[in-house]
PDB file of N, CA and C in Angstrom:
ATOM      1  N   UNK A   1      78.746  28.062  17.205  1.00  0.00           N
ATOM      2  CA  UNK A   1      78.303  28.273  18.562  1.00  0.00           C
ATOM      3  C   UNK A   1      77.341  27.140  18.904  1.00  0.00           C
ATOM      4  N   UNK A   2      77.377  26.528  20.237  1.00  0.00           N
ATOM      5  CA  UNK A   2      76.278  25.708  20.595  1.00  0.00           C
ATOM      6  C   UNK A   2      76.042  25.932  21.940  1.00  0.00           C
ATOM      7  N   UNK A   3      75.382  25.205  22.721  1.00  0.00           N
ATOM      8  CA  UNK A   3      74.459  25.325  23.773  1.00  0.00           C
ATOM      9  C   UNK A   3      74.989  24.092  24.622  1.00  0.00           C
ATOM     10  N   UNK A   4      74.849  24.302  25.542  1.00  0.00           N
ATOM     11  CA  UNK A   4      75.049  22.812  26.869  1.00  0.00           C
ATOM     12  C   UNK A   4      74.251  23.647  28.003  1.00  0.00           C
ATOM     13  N   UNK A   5      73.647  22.139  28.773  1.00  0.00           N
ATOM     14  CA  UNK A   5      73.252  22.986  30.108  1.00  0.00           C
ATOM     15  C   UNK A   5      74.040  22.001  31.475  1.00  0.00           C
ATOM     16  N   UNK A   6      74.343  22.762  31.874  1.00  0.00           N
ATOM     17  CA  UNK A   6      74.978  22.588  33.212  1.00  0.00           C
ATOM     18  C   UNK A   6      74.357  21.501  34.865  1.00  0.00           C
ATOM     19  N   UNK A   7      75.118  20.195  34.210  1.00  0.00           N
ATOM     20  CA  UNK A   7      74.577  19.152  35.248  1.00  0.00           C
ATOM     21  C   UNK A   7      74.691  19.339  36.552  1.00  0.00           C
ATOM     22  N   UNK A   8      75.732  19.829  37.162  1.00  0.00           N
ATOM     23  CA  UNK A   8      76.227  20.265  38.398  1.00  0.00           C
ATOM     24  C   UNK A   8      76.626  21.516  38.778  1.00  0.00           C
ATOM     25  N   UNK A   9      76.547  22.097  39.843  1.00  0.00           N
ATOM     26  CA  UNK A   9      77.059  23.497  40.046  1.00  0.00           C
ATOM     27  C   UNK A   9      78.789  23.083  39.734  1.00  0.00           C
ATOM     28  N   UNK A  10      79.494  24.303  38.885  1.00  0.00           N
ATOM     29  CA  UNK A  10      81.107  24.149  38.355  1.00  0.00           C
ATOM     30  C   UNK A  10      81.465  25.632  38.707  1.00  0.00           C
ATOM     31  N   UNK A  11      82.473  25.676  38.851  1.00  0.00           N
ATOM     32  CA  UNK A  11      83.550  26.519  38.919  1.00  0.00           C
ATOM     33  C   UNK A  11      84.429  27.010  37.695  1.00  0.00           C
ATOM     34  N   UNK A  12      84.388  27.893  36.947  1.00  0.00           N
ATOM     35  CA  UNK A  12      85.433  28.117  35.935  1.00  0.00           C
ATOM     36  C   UNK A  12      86.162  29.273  36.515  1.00  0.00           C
ATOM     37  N   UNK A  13      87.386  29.370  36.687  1.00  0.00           N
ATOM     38  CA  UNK A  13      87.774  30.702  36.588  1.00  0.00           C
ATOM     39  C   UNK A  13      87.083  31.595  38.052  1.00  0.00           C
ATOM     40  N   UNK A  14      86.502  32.722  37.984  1.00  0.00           N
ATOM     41  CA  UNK A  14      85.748  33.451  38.858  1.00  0.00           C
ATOM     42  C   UNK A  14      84.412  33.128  38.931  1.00  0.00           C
ATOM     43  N   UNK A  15      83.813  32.503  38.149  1.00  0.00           N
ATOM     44  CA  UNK A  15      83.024  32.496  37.904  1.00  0.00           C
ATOM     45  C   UNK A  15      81.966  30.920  38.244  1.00  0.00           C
ATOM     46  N   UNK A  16      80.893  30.882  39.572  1.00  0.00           N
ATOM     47  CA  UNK A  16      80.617  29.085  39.784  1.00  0.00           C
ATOM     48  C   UNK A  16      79.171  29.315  38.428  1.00  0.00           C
ATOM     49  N   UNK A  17      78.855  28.628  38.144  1.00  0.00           N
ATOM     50  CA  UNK A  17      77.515  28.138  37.042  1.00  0.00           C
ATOM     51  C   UNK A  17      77.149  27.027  38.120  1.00  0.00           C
ATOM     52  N   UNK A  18      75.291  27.833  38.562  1.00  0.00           N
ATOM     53  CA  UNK A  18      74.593  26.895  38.825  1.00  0.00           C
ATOM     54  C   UNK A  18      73.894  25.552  38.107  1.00  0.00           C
ATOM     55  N   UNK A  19      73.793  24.124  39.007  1.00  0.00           N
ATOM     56  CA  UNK A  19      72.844  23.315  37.988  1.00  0.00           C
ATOM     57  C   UNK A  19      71.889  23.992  36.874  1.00  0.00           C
ATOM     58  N   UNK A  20      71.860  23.611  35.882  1.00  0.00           N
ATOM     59  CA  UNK A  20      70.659  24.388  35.104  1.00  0.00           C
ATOM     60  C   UNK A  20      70.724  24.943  34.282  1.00  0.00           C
ATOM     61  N   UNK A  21      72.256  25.999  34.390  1.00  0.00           N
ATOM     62  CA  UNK A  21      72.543  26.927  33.855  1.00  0.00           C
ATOM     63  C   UNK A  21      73.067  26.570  32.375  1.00  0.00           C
ATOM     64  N   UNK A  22      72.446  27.981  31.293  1.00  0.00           N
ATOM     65  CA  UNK A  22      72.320  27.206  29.881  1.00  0.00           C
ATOM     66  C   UNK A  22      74.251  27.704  29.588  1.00  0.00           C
ATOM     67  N   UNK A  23      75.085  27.345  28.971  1.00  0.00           N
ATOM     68  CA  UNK A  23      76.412  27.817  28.308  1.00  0.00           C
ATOM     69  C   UNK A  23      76.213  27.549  27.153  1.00  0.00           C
ATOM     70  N   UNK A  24      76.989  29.063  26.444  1.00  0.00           N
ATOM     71  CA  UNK A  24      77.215  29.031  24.856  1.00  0.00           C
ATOM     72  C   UNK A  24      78.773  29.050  24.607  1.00  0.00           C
ATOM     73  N   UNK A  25      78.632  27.946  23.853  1.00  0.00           N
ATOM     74  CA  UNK A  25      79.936  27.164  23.860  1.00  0.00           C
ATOM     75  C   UNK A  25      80.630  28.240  22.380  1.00  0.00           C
ATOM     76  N   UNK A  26      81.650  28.903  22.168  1.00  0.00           N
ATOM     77  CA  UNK A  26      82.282  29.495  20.998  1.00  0.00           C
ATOM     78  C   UNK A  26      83.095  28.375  20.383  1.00  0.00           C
ATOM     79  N   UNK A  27      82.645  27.263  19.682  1.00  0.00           N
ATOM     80  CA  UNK A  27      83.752  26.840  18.759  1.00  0.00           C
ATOM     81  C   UNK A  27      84.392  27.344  18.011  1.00  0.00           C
ATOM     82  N   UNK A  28      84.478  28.590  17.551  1.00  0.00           N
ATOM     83  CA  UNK A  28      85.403  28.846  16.495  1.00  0.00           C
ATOM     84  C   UNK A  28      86.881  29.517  17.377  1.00  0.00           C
ATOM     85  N   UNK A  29      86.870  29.692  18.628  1.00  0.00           N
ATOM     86  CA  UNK A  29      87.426  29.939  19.737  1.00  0.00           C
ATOM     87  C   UNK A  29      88.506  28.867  20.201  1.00  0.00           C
ATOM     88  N   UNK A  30      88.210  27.471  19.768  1.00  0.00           N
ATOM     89  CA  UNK A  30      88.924  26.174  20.259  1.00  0.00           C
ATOM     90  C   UNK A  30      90.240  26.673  19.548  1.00  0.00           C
ATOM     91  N   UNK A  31      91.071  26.285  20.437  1.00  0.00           N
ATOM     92  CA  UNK A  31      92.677  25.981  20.367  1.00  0.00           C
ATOM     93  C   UNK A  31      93.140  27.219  19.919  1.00  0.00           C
ATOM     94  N   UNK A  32      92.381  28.757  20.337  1.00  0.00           N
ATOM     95  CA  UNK A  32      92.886  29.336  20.698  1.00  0.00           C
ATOM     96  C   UNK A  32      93.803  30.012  21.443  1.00  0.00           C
ATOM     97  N   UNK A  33      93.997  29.818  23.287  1.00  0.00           N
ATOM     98  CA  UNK A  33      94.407  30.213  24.194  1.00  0.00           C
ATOM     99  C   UNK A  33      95.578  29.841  23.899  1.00  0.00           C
ATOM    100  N   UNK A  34      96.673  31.398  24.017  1.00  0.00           N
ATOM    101  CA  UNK A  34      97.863  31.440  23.950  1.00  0.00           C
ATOM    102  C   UNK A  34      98.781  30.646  25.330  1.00  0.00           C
ATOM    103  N   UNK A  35      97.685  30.324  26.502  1.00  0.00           N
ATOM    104  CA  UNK A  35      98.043  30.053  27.690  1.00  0.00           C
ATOM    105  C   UNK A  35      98.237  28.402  27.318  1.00  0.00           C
ATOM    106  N   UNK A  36      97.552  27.876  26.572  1.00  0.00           N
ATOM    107  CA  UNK A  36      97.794  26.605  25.999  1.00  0.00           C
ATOM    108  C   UNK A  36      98.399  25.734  24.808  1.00  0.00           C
ATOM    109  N   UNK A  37      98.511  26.822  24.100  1.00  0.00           N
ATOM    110  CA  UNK A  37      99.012  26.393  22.081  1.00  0.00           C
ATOM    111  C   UNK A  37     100.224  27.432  22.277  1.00  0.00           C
ATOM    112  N   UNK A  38     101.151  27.186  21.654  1.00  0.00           N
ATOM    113  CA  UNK A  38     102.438  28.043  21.447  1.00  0.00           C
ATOM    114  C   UNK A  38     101.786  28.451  20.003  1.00  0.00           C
ATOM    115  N   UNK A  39     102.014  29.523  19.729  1.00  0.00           N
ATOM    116  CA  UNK A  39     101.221  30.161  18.421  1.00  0.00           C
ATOM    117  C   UNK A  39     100.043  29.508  18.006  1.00  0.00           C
ATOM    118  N   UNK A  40      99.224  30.187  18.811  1.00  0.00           N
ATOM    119  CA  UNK A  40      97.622  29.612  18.620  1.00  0.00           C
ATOM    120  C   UNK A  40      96.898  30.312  16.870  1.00  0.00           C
ATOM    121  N   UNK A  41      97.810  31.468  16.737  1.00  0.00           N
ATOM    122  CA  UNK A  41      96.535  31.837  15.331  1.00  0.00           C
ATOM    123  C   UNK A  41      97.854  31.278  14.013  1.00  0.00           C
ATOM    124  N   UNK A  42      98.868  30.579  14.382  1.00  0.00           N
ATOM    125  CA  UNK A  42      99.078  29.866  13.040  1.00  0.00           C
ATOM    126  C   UNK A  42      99.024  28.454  12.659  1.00  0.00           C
ATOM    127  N   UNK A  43      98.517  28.657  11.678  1.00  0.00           N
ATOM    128  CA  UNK A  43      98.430  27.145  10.913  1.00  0.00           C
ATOM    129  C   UNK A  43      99.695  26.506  10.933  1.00  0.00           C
ATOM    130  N   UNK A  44      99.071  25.315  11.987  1.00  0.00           N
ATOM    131  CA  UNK A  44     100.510  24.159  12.114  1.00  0.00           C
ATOM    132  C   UNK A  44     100.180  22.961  11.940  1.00  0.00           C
ATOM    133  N   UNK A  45     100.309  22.118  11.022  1.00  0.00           N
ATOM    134  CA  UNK A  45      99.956  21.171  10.612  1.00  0.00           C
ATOM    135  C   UNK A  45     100.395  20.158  11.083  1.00  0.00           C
ATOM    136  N   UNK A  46     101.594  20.191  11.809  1.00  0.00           N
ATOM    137  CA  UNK A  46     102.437  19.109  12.587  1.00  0.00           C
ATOM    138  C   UNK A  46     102.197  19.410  14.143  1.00  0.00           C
ATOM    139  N   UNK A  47     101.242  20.215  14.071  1.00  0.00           N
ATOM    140  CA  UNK A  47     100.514  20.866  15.758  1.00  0.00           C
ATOM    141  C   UNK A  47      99.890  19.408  16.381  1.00  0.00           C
ATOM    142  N   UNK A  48     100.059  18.640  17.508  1.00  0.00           N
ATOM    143  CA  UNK A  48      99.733  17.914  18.497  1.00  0.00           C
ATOM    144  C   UNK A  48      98.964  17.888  19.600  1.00  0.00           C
ATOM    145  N   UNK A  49      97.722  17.622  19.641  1.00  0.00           N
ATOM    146  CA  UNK A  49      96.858  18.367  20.072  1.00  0.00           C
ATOM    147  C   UNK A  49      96.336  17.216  21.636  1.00  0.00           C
ATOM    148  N   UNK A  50      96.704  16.134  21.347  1.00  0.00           N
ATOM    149  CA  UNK A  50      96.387  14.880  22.648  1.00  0.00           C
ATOM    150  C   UNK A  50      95.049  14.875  22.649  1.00  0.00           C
ATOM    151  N   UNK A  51      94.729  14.856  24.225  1.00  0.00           N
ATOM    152  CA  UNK A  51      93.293  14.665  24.512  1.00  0.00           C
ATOM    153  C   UNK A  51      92.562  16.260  24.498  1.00  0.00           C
ATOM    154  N   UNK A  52      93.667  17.386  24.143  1.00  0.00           N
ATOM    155  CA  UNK A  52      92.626  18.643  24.400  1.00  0.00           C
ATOM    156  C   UNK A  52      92.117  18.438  22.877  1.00  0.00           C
ATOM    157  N   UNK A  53      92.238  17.821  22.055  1.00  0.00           N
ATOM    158  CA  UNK A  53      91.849  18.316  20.345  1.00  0.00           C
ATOM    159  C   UNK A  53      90.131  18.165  20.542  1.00  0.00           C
ATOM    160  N   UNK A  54      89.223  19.573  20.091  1.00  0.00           N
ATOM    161  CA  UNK A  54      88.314  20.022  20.078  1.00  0.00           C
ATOM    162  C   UNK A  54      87.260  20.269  19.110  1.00  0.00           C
ATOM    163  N   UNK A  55      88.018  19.759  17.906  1.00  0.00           N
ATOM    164  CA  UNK A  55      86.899  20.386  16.703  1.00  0.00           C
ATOM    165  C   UNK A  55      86.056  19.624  16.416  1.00  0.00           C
ATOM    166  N   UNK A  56      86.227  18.314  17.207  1.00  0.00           N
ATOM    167  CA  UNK A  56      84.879  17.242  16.732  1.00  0.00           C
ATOM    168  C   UNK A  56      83.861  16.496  18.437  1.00  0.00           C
ATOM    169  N   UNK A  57      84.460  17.363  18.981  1.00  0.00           N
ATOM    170  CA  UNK A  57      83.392  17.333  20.350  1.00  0.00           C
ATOM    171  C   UNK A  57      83.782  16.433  21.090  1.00  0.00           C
ATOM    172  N   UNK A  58      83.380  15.735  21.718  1.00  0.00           N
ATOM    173  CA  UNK A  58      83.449  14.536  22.455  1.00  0.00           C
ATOM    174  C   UNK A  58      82.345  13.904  23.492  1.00  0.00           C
ATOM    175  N   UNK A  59      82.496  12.429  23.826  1.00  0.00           N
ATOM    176  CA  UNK A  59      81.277  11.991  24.761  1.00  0.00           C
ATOM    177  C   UNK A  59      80.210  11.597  23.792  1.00  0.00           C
ATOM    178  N   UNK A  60      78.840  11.838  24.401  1.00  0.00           N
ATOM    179  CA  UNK A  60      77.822  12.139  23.286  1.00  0.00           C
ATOM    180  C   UNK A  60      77.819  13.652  22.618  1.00  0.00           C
ATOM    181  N   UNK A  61      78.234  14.168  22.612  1.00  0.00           N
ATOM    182  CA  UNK A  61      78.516  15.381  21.375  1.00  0.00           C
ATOM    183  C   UNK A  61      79.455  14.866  20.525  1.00  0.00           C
ATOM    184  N   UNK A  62      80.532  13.690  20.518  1.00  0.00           N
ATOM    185  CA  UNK A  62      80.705  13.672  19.184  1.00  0.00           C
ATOM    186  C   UNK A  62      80.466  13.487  17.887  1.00  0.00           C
ATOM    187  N   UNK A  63      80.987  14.324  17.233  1.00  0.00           N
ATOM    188  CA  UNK A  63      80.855  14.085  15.319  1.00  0.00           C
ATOM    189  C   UNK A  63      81.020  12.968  15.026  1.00  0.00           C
ATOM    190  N   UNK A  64      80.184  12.412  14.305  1.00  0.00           N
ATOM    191  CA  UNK A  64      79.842  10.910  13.550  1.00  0.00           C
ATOM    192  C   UNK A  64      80.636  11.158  12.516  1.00  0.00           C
ATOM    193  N   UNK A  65      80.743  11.921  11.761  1.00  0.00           N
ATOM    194  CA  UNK A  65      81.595  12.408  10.613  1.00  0.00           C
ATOM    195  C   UNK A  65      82.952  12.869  10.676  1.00  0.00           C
ATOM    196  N   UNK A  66      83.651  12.610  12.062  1.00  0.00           N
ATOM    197  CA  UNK A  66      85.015  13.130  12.321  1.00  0.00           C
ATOM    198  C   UNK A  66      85.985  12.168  12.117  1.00  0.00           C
ATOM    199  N   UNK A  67      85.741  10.916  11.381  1.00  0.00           N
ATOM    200  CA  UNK A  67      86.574  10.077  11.095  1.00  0.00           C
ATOM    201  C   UNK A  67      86.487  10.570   9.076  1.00  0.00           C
ATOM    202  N   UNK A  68      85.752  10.672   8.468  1.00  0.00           N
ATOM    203  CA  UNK A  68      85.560  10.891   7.677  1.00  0.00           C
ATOM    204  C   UNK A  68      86.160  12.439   7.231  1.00  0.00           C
ATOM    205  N   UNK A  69      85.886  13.431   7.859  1.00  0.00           N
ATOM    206  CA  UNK A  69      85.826  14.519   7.492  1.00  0.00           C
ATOM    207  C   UNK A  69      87.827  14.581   8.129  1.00  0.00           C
ATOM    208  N   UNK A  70      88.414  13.849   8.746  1.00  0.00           N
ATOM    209  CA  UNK A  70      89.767  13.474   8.962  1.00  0.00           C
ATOM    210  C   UNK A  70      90.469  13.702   7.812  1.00  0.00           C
ATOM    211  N   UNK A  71      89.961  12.517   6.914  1.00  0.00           N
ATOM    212  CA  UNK A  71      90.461  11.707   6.118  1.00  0.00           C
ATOM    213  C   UNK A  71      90.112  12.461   4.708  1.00  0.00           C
ATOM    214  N   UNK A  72      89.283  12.757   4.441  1.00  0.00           N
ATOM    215  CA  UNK A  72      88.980  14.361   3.250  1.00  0.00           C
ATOM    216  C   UNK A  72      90.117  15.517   3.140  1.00  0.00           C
ATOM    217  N   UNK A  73      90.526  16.039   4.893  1.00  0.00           N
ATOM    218  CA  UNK A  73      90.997  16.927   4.695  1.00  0.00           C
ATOM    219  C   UNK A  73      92.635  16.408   4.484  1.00  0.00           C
ATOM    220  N   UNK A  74      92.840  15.193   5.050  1.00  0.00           N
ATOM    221  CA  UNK A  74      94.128  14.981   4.485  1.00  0.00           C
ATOM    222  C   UNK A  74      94.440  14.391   3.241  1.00  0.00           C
ATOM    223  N   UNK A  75      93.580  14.041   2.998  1.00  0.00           N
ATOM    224  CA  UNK A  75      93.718  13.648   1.249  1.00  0.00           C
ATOM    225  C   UNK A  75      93.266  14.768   0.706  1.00  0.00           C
ATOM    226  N   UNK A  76      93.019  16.121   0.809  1.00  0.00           N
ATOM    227  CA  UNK A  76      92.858  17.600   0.059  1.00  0.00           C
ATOM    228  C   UNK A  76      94.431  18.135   0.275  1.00  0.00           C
ATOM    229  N   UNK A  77      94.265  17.955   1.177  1.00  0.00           N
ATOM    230  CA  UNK A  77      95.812  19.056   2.142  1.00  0.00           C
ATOM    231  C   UNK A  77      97.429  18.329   1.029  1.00  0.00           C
ATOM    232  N   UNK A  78      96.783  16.534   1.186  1.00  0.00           N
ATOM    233  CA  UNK A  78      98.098  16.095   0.454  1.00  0.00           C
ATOM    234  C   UNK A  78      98.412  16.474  -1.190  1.00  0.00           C
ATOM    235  N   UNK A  79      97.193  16.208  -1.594  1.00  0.00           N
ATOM    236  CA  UNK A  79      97.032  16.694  -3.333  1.00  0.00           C
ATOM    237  C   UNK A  79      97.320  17.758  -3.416  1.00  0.00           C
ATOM    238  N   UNK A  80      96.897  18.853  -2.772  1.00  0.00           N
ATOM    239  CA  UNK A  80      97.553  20.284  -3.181  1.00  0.00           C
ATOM    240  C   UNK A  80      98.790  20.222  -2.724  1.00  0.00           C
ATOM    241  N   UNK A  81      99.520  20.219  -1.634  1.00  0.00           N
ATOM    242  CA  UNK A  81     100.526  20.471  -1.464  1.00  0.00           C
ATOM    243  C   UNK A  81     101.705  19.025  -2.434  1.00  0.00           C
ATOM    244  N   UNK A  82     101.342  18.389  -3.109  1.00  0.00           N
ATOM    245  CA  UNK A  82     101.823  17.513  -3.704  1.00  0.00           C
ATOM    246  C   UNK A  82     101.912  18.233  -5.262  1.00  0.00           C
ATOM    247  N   UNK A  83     100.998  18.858  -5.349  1.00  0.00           N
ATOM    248  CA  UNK A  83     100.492  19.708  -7.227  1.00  0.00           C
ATOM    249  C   UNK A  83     101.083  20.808  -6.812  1.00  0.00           C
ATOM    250  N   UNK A  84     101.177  21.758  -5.769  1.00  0.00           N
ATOM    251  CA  UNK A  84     101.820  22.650  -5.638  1.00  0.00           C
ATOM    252  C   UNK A  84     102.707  23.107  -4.263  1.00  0.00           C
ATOM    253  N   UNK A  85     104.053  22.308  -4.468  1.00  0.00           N
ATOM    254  CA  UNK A  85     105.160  22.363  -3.297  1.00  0.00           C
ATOM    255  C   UNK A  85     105.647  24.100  -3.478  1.00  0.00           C
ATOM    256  N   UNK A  86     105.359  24.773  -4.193  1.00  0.00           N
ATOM    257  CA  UNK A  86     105.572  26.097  -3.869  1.00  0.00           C
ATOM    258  C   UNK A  86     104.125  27.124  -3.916  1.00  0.00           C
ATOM    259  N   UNK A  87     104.322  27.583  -3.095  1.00  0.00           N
ATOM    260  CA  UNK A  87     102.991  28.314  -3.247  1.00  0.00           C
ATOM    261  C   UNK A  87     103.143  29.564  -2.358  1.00  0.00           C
ATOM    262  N   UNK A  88     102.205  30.430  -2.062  1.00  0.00           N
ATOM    263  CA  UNK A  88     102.178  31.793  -1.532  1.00  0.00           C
ATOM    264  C   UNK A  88     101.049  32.631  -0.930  1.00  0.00           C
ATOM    265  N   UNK A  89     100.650  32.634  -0.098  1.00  0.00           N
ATOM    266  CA  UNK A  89      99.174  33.458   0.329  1.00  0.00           C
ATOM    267  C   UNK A  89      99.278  34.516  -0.428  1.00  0.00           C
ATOM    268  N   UNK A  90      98.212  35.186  -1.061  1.00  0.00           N
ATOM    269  CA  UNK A  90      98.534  36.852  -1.748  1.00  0.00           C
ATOM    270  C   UNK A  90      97.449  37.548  -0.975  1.00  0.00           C
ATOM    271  N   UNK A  91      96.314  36.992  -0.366  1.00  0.00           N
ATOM    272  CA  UNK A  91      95.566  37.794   0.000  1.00  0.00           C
ATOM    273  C   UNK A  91      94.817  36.903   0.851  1.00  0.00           C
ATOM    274  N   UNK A  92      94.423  37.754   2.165  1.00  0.00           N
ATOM    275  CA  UNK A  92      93.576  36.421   2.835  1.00  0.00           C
ATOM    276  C   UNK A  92      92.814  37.546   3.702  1.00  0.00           C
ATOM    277  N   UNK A  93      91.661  37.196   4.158  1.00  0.00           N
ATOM    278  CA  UNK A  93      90.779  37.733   4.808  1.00  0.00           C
ATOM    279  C   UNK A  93      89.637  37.233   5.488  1.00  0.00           C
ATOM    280  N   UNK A  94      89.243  37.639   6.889  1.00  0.00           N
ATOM    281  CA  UNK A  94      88.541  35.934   7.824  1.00  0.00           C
ATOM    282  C   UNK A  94      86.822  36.786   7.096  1.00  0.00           C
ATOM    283  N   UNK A  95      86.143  35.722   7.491  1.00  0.00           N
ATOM    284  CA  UNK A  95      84.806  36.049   8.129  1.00  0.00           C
ATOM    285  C   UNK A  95      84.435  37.062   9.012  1.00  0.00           C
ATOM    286  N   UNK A  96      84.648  36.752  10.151  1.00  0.00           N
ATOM    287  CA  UNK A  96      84.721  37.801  11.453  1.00  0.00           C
ATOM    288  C   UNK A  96      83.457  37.498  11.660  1.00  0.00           C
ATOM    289  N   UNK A  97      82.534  36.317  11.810  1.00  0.00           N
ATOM    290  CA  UNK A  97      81.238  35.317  11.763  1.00  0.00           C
ATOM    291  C   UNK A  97      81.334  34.949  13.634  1.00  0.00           C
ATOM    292  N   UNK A  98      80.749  35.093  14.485  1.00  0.00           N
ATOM    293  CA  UNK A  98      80.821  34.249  15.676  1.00  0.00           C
ATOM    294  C   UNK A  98      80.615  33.104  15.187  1.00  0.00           C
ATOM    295  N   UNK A  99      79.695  32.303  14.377  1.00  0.00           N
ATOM    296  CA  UNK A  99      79.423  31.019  14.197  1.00  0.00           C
ATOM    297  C   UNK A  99      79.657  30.355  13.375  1.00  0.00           C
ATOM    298  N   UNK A 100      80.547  30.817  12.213  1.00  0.00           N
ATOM    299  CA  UNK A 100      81.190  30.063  11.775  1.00  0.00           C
ATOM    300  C   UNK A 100      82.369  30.745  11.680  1.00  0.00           C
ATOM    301  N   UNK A 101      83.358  30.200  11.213  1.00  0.00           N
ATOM    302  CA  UNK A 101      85.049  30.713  11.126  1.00  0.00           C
ATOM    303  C   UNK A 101      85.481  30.351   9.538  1.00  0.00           C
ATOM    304  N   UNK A 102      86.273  31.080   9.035  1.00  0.00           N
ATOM    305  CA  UNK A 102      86.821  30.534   7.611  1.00  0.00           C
ATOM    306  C   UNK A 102      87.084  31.854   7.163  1.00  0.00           C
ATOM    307  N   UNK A 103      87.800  31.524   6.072  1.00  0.00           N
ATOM    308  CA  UNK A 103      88.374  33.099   5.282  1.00  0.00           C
ATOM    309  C   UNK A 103      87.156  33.540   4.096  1.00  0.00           C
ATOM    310  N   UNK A 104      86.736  34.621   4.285  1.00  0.00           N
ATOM    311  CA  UNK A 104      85.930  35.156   3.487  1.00  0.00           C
ATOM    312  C   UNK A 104      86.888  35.242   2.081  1.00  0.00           C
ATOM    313  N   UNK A 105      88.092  35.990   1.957  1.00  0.00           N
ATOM    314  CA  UNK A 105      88.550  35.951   0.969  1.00  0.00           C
ATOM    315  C   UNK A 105      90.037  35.424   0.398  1.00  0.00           C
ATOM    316  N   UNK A 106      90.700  34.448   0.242  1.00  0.00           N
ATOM    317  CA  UNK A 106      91.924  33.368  -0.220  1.00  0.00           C
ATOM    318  C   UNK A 106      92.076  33.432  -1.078  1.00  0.00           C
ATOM    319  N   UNK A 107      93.932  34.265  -1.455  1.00  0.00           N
ATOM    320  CA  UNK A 107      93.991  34.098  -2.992  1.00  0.00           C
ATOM    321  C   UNK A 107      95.435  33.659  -2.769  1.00  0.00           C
ATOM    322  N   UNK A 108      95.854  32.804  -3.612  1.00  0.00           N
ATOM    323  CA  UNK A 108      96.883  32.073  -3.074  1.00  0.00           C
ATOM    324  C   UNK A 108      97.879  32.317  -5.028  1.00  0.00           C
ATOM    325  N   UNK A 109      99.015  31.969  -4.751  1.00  0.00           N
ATOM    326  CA  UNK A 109     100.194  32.096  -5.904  1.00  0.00           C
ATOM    327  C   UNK A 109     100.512  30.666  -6.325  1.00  0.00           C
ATOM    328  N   UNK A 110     100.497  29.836  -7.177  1.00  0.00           N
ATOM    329  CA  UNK A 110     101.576  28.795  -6.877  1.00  0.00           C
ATOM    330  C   UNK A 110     101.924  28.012  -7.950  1.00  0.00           C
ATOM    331  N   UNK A 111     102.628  27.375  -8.143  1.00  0.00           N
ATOM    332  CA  UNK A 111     103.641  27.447  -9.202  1.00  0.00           C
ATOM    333  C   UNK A 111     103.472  25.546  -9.372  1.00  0.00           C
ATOM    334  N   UNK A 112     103.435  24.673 -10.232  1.00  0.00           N
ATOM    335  CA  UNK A 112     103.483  23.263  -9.717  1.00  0.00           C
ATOM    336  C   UNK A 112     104.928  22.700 -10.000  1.00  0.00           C
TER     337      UNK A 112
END
């Protein structure tokens, strides 16, 4: 979750936000909306995201570390799925955290 305050009076939806006004931003919420992602709660790795992609901010809010933290997760993502081309969720279970997101509990099968 983070904070922004509101440079101009905006319009979202029903709703105008005066200058001033503080917003709490839900990141763990990004690339949710079914109105925008064709299966928003599954993991798609070949998912295309353009200019809406959200997890590293943008402007001056962006992550200094989003070139880096890129490049970690695809050199993690490739090694496992390279050590183990078969594999299996057995058990998975979220957080349910507003502020952060991730699986409290991952137990996975897999065979190399």
């Amino acid at each position: 979750m983070s904070t922004r305050f509101v440079n101009e009076p905006i319009t979202l939806g029903n709703t105008t936000l005066p200058a001033g006004a503080c917003v709490m931003i839900l990141l763990a919420a990004a690339h949710h909306d079914p109105a925008a992602f064709e299966n928003p709660e599954t993991l798609d790795l070949d998912r295309t995201f353009g200019k809406r992609a959200f997890p590293f901010g943008g402007g001056r809010y962006v992550c200094l570390g989003m070139s880096l933290a890129r490049i970690e997760l695809e050199e993690a993502l490739r090694a496992f799925f390279e050590r183990y081309p078969r594999y299996q969720v057995d058990e998975l279970a979220w957080l349910g955290l507003l502020v952060s997101h991730g699986p409290k509990k991952l137990v996975i099968s897999a065979t190399a």
